[in-house]
Protein backbone atom coordinates (compact mmCIF):
# COMPACT_ATOMS: atom_id res chain seq x y z
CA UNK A 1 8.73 -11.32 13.79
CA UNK A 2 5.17 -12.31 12.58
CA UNK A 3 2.57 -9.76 11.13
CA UNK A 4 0.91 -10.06 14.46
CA UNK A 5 3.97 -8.40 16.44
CA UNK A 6 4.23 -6.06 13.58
CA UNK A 7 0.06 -5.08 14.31
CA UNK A 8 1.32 -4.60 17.84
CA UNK A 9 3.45 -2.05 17.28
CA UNK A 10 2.18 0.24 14.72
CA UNK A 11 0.67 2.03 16.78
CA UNK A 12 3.25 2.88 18.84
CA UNK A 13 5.77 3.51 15.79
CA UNK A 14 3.13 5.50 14.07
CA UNK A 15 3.29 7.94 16.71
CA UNK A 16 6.78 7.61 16.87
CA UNK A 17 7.48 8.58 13.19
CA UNK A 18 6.15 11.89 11.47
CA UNK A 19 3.95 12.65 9.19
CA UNK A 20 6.28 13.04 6.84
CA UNK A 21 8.24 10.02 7.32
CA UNK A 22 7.56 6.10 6.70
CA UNK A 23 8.63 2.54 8.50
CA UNK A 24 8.52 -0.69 7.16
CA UNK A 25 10.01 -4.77 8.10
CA UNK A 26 11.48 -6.73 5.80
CA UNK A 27 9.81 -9.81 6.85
CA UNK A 28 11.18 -12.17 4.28
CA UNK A 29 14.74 -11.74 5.38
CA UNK A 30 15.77 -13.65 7.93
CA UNK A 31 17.06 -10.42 10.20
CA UNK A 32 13.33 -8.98 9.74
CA UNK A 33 14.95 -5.78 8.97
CA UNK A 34 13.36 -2.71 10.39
CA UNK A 35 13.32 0.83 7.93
CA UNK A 36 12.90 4.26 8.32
CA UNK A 37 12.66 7.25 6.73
CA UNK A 38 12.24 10.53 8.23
CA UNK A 39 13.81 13.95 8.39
CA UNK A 40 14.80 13.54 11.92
CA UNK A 41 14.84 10.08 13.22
CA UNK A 42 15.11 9.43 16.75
CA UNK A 43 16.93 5.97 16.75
CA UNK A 44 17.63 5.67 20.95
CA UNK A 45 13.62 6.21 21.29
CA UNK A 46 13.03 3.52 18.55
CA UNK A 47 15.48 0.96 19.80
CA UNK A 48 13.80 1.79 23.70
CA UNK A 49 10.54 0.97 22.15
CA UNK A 50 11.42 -2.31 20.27
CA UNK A 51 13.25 -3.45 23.85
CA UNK A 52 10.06 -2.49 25.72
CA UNK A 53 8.44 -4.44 24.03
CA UNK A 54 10.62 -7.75 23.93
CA UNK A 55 12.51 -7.37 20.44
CA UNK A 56 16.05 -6.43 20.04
CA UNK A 57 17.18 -3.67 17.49
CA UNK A 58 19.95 -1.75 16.51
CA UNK A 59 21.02 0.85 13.93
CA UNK A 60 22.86 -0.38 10.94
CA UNK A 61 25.35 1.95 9.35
C-alpha cells in the first residue's frame, strides 16, 4: 500500500469510523498494518470495504 491507495480510501473510512474514533497504516511495516480505534468498531464492514476495493484485510487478535 502506497499513500496514494491510502488517499483513496479515506474517504470512505472516514465515514466509516466516528467522530470519536481514529484509523491509521503502518506503512513502514511490511504487512502495512491497518488501526483502529473506536467505541464500536464494525470490523465485517471494514474488511467488505478494503475487499471492494482490491486489498485484503483481516482482524488481528
Amino acid at each position: 500500500m502506497n499513500m496514494e491507495e491510502v488517499g483513496r480510501l479515506s474517504p470512505f473510512l472516514n465515514r466509516l469510523i466516528n467522530k470519536n474514533g481514529r484509523w491509521n497504516f503502518d506503512l513502514e511495516d511490511c504487512d502495512n498494518i491497518f488501526r483502529v480505534e473506536t467505541e464500536s468498531p464494525d470490523v465485517l464492514t471494514i474488511a467488505q470495504l478494503f475487499q471492494n476495493q482490491g486489498f485484503w484485510c483481516e482482524e488481528l487478535h
